[in-house]
Protein backbone atom coordinates (compact mmCIF):
# COMPACT_ATOMS: atom_id res chain seq x y z
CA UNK A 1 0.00 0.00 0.00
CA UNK A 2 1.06 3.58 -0.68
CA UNK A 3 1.27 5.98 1.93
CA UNK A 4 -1.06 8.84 1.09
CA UNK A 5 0.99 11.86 2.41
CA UNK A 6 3.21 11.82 -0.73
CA UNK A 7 0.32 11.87 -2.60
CA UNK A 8 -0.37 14.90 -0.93
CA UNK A 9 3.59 15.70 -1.44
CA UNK A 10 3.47 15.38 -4.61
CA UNK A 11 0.34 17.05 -5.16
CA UNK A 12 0.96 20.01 -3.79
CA UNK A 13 4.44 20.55 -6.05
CA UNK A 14 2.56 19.87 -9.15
CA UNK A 15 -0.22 22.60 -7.78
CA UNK A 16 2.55 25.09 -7.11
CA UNK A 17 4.14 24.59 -10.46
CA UNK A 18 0.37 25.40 -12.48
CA UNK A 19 -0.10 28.51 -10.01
CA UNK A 20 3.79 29.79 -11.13
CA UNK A 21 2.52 29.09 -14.43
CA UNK A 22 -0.04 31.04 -14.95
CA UNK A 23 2.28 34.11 -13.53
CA UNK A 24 4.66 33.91 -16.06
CA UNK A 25 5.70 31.50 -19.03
CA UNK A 26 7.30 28.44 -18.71
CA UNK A 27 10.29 27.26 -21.10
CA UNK A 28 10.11 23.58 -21.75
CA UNK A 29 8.16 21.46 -19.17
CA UNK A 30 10.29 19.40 -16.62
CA UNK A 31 10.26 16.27 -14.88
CA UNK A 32 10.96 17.27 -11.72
CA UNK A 33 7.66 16.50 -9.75
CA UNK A 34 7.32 12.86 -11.53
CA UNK A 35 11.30 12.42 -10.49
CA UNK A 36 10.23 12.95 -6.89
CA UNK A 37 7.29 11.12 -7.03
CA UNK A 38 9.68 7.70 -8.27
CA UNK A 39 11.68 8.74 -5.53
CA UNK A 40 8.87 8.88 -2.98
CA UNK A 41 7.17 5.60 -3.82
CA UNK A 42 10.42 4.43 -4.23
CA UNK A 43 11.34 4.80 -0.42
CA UNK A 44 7.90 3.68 0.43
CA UNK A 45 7.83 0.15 -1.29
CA UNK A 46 11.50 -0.42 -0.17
CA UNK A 47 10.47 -0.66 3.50
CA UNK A 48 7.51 -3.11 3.16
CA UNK A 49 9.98 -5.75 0.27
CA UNK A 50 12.48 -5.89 3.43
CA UNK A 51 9.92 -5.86 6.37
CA UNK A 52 9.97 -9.75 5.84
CA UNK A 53 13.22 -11.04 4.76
CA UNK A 54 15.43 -13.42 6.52
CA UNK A 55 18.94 -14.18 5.72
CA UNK A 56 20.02 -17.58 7.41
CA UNK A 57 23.82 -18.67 7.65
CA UNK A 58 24.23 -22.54 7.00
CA UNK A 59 27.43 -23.71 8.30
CA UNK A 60 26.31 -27.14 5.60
CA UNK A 61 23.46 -26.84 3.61
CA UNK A 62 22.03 -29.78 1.89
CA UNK A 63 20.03 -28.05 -0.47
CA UNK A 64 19.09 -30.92 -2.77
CA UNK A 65 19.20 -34.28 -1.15
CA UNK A 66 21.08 -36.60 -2.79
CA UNK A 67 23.84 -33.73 -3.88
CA UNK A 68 27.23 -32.99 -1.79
CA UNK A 69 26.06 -30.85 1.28
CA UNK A 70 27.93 -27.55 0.90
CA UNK A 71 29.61 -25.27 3.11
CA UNK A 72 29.21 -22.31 4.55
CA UNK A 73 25.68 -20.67 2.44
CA UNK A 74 23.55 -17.96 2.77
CA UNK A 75 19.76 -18.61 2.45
CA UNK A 76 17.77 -15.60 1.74
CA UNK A 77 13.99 -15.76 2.67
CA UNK A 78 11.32 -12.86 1.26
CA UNK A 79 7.74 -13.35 2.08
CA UNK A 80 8.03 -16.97 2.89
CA UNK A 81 9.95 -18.28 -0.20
CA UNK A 82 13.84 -18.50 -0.95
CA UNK A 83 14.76 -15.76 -3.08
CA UNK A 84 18.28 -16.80 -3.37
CA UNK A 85 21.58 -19.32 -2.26
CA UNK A 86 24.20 -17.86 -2.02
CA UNK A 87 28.54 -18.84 -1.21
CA UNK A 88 29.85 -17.69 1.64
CA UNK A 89 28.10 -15.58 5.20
CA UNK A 90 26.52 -12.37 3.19
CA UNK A 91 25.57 -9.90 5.66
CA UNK A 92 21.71 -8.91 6.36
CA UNK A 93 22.62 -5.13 6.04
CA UNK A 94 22.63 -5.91 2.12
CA UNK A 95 19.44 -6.70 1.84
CA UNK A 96 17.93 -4.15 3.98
CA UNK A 97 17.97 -3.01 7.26
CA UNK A 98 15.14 -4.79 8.86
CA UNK A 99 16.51 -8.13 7.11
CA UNK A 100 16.90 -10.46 10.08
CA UNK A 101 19.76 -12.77 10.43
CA UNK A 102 19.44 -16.36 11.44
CA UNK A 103 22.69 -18.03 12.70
CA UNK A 104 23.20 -21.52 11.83
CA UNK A 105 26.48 -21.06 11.07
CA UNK A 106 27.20 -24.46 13.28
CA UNK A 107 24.08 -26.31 12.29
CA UNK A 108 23.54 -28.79 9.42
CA UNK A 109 21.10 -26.94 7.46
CA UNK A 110 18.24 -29.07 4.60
CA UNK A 111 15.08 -29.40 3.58
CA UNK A 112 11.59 -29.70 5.80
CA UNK A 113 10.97 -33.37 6.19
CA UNK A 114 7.60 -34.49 4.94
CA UNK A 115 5.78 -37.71 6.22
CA UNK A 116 3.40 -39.26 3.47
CA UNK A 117 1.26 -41.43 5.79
CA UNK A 118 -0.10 -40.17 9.62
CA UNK A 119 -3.30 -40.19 11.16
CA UNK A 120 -3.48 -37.10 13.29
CA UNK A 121 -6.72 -37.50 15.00
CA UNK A 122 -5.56 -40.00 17.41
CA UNK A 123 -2.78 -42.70 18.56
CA UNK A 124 -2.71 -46.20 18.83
CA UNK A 125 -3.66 -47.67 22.45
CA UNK A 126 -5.99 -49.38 24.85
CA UNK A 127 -8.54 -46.73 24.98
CA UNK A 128 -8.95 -46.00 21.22
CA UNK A 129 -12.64 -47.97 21.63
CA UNK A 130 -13.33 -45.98 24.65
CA UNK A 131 -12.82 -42.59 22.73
CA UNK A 132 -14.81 -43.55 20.14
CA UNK A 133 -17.71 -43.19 21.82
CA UNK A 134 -16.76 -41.00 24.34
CA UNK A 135 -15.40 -38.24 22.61
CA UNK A 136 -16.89 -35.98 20.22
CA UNK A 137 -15.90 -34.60 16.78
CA UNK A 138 -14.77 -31.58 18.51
CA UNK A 139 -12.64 -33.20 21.12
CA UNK A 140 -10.71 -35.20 18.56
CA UNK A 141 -10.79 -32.14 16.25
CA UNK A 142 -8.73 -30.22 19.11
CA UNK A 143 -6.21 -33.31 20.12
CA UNK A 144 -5.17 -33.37 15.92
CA UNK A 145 -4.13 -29.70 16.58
CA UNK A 146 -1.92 -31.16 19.34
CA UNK A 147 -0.96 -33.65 17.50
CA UNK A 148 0.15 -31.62 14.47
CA UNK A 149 1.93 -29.38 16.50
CA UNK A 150 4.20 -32.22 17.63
CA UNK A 151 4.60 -33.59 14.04
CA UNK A 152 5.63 -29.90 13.09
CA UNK A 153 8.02 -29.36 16.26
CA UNK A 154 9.81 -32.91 15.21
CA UNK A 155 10.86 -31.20 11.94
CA UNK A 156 7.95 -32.25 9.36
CA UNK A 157 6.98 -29.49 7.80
CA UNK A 158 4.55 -31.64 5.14
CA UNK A 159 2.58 -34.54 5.83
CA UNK A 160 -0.21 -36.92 3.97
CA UNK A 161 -2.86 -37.59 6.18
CA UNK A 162 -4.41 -41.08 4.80
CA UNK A 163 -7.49 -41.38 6.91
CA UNK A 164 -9.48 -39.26 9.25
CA UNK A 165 -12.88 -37.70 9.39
CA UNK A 166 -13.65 -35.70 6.49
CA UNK A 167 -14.67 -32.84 8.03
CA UNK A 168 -11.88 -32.70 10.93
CA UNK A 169 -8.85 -33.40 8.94
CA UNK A 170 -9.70 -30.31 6.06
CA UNK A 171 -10.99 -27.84 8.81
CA UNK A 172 -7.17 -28.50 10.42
CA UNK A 173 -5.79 -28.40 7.11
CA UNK A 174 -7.50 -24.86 6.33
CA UNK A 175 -6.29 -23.72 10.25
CA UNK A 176 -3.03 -24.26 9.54
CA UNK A 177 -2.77 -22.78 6.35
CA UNK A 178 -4.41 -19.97 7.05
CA UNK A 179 -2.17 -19.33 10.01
CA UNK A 180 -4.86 -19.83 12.77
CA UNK A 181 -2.86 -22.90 14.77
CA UNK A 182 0.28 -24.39 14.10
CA UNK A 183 1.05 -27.61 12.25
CA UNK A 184 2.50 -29.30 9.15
CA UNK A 185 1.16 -28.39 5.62
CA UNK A 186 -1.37 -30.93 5.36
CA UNK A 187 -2.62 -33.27 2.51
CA UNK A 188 -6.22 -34.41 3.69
CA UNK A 189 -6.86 -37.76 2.04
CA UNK A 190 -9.94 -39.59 2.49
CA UNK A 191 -10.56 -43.42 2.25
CA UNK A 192 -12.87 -45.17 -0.21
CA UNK A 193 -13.56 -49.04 1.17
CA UNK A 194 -15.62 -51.68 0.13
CA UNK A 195 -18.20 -52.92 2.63
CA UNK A 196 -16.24 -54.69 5.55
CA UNK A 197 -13.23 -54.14 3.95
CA UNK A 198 -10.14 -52.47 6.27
CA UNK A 199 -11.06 -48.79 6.39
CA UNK A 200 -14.98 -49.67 7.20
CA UNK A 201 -15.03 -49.74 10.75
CA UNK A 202 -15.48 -53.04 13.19
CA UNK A 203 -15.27 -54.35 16.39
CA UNK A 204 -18.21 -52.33 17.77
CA UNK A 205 -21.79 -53.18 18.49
CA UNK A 206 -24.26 -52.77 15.59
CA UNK A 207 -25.85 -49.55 16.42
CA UNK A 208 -21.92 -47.80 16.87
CA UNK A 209 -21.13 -49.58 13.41
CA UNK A 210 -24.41 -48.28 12.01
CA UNK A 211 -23.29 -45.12 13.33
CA UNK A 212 -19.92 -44.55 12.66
CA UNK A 213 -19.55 -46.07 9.35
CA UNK A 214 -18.11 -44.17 6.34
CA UNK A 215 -20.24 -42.44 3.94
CA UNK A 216 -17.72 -43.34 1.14
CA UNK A 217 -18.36 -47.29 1.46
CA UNK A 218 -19.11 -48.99 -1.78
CA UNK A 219 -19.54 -51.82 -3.64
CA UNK A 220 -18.78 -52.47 -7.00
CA UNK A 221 -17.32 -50.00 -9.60
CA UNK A 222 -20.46 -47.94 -10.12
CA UNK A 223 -20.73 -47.35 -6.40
CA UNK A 224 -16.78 -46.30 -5.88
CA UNK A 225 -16.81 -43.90 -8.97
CA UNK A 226 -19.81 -42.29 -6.90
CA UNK A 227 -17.60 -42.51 -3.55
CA UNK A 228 -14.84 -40.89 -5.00
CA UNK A 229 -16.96 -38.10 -6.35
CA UNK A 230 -18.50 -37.78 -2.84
CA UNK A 231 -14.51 -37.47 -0.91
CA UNK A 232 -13.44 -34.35 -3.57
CA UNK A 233 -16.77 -32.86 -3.35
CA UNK A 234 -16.27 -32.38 0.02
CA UNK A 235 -12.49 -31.48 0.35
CA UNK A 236 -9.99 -34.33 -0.31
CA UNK A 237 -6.64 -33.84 -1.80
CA UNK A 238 -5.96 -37.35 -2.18
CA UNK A 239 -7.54 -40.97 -2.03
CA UNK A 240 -6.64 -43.81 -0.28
CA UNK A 241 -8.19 -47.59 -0.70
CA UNK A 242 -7.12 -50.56 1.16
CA UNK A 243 -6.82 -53.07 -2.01
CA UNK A 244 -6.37 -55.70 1.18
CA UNK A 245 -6.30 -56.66 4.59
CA UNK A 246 -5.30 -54.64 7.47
CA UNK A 247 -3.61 -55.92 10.46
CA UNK A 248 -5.73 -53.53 12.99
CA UNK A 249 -8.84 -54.52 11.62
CA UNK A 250 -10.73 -56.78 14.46
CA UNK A 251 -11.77 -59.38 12.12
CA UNK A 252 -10.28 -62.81 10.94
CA UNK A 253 -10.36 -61.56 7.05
CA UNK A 254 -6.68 -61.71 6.51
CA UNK A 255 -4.18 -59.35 4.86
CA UNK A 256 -5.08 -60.76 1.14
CA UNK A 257 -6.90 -59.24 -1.35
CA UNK A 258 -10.49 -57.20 -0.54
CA UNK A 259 -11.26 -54.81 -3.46
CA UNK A 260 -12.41 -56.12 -6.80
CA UNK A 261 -10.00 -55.31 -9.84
CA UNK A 262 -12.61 -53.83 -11.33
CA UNK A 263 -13.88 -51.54 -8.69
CA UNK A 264 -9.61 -50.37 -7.84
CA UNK A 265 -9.62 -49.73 -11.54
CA UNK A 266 -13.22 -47.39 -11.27
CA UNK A 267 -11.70 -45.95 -8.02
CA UNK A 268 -7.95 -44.89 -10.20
CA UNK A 269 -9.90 -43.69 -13.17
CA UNK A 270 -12.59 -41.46 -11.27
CA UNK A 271 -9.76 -39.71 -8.84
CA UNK A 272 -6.90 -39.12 -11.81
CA UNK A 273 -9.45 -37.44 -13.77
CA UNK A 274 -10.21 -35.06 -10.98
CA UNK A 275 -6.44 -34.46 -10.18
CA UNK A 276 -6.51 -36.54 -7.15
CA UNK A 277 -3.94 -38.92 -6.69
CA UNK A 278 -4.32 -42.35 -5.20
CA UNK A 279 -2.66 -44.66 -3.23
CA UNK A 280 -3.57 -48.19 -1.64
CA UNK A 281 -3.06 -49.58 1.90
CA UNK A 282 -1.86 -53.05 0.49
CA UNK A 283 0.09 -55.80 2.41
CA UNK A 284 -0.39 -59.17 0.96
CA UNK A 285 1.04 -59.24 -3.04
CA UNK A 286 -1.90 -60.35 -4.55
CA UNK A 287 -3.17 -57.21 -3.38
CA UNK A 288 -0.22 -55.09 -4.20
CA UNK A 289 0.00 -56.33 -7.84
CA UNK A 290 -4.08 -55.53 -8.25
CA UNK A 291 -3.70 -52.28 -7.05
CA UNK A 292 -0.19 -51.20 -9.09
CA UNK A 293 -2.20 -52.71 -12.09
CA UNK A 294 -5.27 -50.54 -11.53
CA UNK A 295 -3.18 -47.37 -11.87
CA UNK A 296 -2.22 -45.86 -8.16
CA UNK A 297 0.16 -43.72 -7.42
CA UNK A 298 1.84 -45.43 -4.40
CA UNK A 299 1.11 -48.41 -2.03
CA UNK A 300 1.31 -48.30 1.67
CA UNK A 301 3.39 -51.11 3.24
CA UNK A 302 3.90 -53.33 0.99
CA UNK A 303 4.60 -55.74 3.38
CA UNK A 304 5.01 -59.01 0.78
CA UNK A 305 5.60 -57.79 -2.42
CA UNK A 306 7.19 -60.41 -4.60
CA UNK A 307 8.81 -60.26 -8.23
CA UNK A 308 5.76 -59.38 -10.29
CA UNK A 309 5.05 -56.70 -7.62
CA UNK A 310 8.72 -54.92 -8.17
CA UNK A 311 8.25 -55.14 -12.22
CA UNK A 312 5.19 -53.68 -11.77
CA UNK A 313 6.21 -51.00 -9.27
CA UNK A 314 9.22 -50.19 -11.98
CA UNK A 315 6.88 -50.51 -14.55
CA UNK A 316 4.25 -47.81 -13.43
CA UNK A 317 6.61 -45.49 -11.56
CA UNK A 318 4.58 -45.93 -8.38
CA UNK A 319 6.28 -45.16 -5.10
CA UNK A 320 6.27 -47.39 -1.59
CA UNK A 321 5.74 -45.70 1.36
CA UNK A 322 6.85 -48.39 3.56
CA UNK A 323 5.91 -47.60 7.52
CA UNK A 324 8.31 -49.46 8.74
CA UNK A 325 7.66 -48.21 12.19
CA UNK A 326 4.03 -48.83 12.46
CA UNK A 327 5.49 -52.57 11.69
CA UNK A 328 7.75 -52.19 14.71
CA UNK A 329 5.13 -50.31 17.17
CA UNK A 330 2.43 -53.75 16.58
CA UNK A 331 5.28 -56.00 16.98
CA UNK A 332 5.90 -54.07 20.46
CA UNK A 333 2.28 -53.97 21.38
CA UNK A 334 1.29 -57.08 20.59
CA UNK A 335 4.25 -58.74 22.80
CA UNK A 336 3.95 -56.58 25.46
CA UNK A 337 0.10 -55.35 26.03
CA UNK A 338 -2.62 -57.23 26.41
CA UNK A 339 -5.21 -54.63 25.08
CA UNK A 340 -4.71 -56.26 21.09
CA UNK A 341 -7.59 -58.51 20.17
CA UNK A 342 -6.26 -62.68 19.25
CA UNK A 343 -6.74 -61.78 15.60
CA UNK A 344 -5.15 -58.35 15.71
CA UNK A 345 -1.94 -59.96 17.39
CA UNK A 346 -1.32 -62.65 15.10
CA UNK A 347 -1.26 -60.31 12.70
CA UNK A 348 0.75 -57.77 14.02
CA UNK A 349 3.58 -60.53 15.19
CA UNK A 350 3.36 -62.24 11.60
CA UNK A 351 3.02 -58.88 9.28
CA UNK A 352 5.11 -56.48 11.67
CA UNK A 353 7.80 -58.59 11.72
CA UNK A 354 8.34 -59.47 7.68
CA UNK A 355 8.28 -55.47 6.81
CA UNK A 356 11.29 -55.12 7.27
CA UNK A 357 12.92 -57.86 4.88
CA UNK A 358 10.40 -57.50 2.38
CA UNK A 359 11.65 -53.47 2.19
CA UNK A 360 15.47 -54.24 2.04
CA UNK A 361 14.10 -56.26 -0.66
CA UNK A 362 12.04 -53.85 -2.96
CA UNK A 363 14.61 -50.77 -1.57
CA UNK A 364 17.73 -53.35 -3.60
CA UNK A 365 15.69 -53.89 -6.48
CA UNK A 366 14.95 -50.25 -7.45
CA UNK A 367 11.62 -49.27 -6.28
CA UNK A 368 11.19 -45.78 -5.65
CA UNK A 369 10.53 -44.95 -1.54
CA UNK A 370 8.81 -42.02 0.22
CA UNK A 371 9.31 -41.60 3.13
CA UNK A 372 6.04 -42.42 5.96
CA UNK A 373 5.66 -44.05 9.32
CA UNK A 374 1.60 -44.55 9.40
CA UNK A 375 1.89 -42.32 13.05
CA UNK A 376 -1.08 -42.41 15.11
CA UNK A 377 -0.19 -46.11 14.93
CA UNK A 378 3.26 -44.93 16.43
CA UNK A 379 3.64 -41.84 18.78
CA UNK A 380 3.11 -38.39 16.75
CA UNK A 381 6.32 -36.81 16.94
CA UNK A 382 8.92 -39.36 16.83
CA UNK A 383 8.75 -39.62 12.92
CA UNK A 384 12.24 -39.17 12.48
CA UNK A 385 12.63 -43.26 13.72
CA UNK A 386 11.33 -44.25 10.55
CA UNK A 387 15.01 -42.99 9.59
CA UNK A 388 16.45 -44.88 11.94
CA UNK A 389 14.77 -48.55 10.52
CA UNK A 390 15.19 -47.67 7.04
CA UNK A 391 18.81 -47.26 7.58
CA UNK A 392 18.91 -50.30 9.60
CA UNK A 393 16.94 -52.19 7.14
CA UNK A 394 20.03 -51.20 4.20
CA UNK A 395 19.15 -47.71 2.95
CA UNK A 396 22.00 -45.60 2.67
CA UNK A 397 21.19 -42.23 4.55
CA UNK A 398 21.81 -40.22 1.29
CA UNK A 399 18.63 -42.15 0.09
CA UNK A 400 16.51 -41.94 3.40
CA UNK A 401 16.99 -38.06 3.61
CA UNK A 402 15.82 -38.40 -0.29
CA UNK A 403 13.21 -40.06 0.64
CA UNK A 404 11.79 -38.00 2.83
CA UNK A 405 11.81 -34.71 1.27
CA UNK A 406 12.49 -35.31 -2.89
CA UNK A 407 10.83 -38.35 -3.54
CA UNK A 408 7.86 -37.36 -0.83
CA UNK A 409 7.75 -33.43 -2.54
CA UNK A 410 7.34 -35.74 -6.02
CA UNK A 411 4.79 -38.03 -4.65
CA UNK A 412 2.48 -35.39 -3.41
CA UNK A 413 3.06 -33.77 -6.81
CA UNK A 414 4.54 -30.45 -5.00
CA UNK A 415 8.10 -30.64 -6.25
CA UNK A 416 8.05 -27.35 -7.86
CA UNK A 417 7.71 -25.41 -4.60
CA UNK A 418 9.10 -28.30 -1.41
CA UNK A 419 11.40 -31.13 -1.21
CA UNK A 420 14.47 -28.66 -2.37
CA UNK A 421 16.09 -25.78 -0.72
CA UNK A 422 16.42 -23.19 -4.24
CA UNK A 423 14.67 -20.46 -5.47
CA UNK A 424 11.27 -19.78 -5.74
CA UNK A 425 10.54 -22.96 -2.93
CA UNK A 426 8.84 -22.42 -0.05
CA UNK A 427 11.08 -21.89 3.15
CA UNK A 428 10.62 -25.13 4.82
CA UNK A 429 13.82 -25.27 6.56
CA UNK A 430 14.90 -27.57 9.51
CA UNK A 431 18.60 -27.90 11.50
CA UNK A 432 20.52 -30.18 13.54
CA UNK A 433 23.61 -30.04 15.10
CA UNK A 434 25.56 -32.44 13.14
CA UNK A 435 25.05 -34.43 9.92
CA UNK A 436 22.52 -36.90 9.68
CA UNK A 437 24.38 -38.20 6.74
CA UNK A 438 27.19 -39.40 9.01
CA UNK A 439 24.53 -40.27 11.50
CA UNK A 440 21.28 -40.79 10.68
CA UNK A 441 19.42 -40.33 14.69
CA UNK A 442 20.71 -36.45 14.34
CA UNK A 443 16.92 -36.59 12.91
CA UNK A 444 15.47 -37.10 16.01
CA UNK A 445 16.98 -34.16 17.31
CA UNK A 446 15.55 -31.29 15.32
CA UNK A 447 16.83 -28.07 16.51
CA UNK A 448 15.79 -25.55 14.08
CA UNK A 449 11.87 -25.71 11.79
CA UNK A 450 11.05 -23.13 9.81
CA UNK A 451 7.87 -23.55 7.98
CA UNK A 452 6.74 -21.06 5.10
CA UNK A 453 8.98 -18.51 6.05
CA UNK A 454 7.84 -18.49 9.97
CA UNK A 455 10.28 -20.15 12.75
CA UNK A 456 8.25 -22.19 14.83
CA UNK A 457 11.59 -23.92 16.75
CA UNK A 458 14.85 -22.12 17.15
């Protein structure tokens, strides 16, 4: 905005120059008024494109994971987005004199992390029946704001929430982007299942199943077209389907295939076409291969893909996201809690502890990994052990910090503005003491998240 007393500046020279005017002749006309006003507006929009800019000092900056880290950079942030990188300390004073500096001169400085699989409206435990019934939309509305601001404090700046209520998960989404609370950019995805299928619910008595059951259920492809129609309508960025089993479902049904080729295939077509991209919950390979042939975009778990599954994954370009610590938090549970129904634990023992084998596996071969943990299973906040087991499990940590911010920016189709630090990206920015390329539990020590331009840890 201009500031209207140079208006009135300027005004009132180009009023005395008419009145000397018209008191004598004039030679040629001058410039000098329109000179003064460039000058005025010129000192008035220089104060407002400096009011926000922050100039951080990276003693390393990984700027592009899966490049050489870099030493000693300056990042300059305007308005939320990197303007420029540049060698060496440059000092603030250059680009203004409100430009604030950020010292991280001793940190290792790189991208937000981003999480493509949490469930913020709750955790996993022995009261998750309980809450069901005993809390309402607006208590578990307020505990994902808690929630995300954990997620967000732990360095992940993005995530992909796969399942929630509708209406909870895109009001938070909204909240945060419009600066009212303070959380992770959020993807709201919503699920599409097939009647009894792993994201209906179960375990409950009739009248609380009757009650609480999804309004995008279907059967058939006619039906799931119509369901994914419904989920946009109303808000979702993305789609998920459970193309099988689930090991927290409290049934005997298994971990093989649920969904109908046909009705994946309705469910792939319907979303792409409205710019939503899909991905399938998907642990037994039969399951896996259905779902990679239908079209998605990525598969959750993955827990026992085989060789058609990897072709297939190669073949389409389709990323796992394999949640390798939701596999260890069910194995933990189920040992050591007694809250897990008979069919939950078998599964949990039998699925929770092949995850990690079968993702060494499909990691060697060539499939392409984002980075996700399936938290609410987990605790929200320690994210960064997903890390931790992938590098355990054989990833280099080159390729699990690449995971988690390059190939995760590409999966949620938002690598033009995260997953890099360069110009014209938004400022998600996080810092740790030391490397996590020489050691990858540095992630679970965040010191420094910047978020859109705004430091929320420091």
């Amino acid at each position: 905005m201009f500031n209207y007393s140079i208006f009135q500046l300027v005004a009132s020279i180009d009023d005395a120059a008419v009145n000397k005017t018209k008191s004598k002749p004039k030679p040629k006309p001058k410039v000098a008024s329109r000179s003064l006003l460039a000058i005025a507006l010129g000192a008035t929009i220089s104060m407002p494109a400096f009011a926000d800019t922050k100039v951080i000092h990276a003693g390393q900056l990984l700027a592009v994971p899966g490049e050489k880290p870099l030493s000693k950079q300056t990042l300059v942030v305007k308005d939320g987005v990197i303007s420029a990188v540049k060698k060496g300390f440059i000092a603030p004073s250059q680009y203004g004199e409100s430009a604030q500096l950020i010292d991280l001169s001793s940190s290792f400085v790189m991208p937000g992390l981003m999480d493509m699989h949490v469930h913020l409206h709750g955790e996993l435990g022995p009261n998750n029946h309980k809450e069901t019934v005993q809390m309402s939309d607006a208590d578990i509305a307020m505990k994902s704001v808690y929630f995300a601001n954990k997620t967000l404090m732990a360095g992940f700046t993005t995530v992909r929430d796969l399942l929630n209520q509708p209406e909870q998960i895109n009001a938070l989404r909204d909240a945060i982007n419009k600066g009212w609370v303070d959380g992770p950019r959020i993807i709201a995805g919503a699920g599409v299942s097939v009647t009894g299928g792993h994201l209906d619910v179960d375990g409950m008595a009739p009248d609380i199943l009757k009650l609480k059951s999804p309004e995008t259920l279907c059967d058939g492809p006619y039906e799931c077209r119509k369901a994914v129609r419904h989920a946009i309508k109303y808000g979702a960025d993305v789609i998920k389907i459970a193309s099988t089993g689930g090991v927290l479902s409290d049934t005997t049904t298994g971990t093989g295939q649920q969904m109908a080729d046909d009705e994946m295939k309705a469910i792939v077509d319907a979303a792409h076409v409205l710019g939503r991209k899909v991905t399938s919950h998907a642990h037994a390979a039969d399951g896996i291969n259905a779902a990679l042939r239908a079209g998605v975009d990525s598969v959750e778990h993955g827990s026992y893909a085989n060789e058609e599954s990897i072709k297939l994954f190669k073949q389409t370009g389709a990323y796992l996201v394999p949640t390798l610590l939701a596999g260890d938090t069910v194995v933990n549970m189920a040992k050591t809690s007694d809250f897990m129904s008979a069919p939950i634990k078998a599964k949990a023992i039998r699925v929770g502890a092949d995850m990690l084998k079968n993702f060494t596996r499909a990691y060697q071969s060539g499939v392409k990994i984002a980075y996700g943990t399936d938290s609410g299973v987990s605790k929200h906040g320690t994210n960064a052990k997903e890390a931790v087991l992938m590098y355990q499990a054989g990833m280099t940590t080159q390729d699990v910090l690449k995971a988690a911010t390059v190939n995760a920016a590409d999966l949620a189709g938002m690598s033009n503005k995260l997953g890099t630090l360069e110009a014209g990206k938004y400022a998600d920015i996080i810092a740790t003491d030391a490397s996590p390329l020489k050691n990858i539990e540095e992630l679970m020590d965040v010191d420094f998240v910047m978020k859109g331009g705004k430091v929320y840890k420091q």
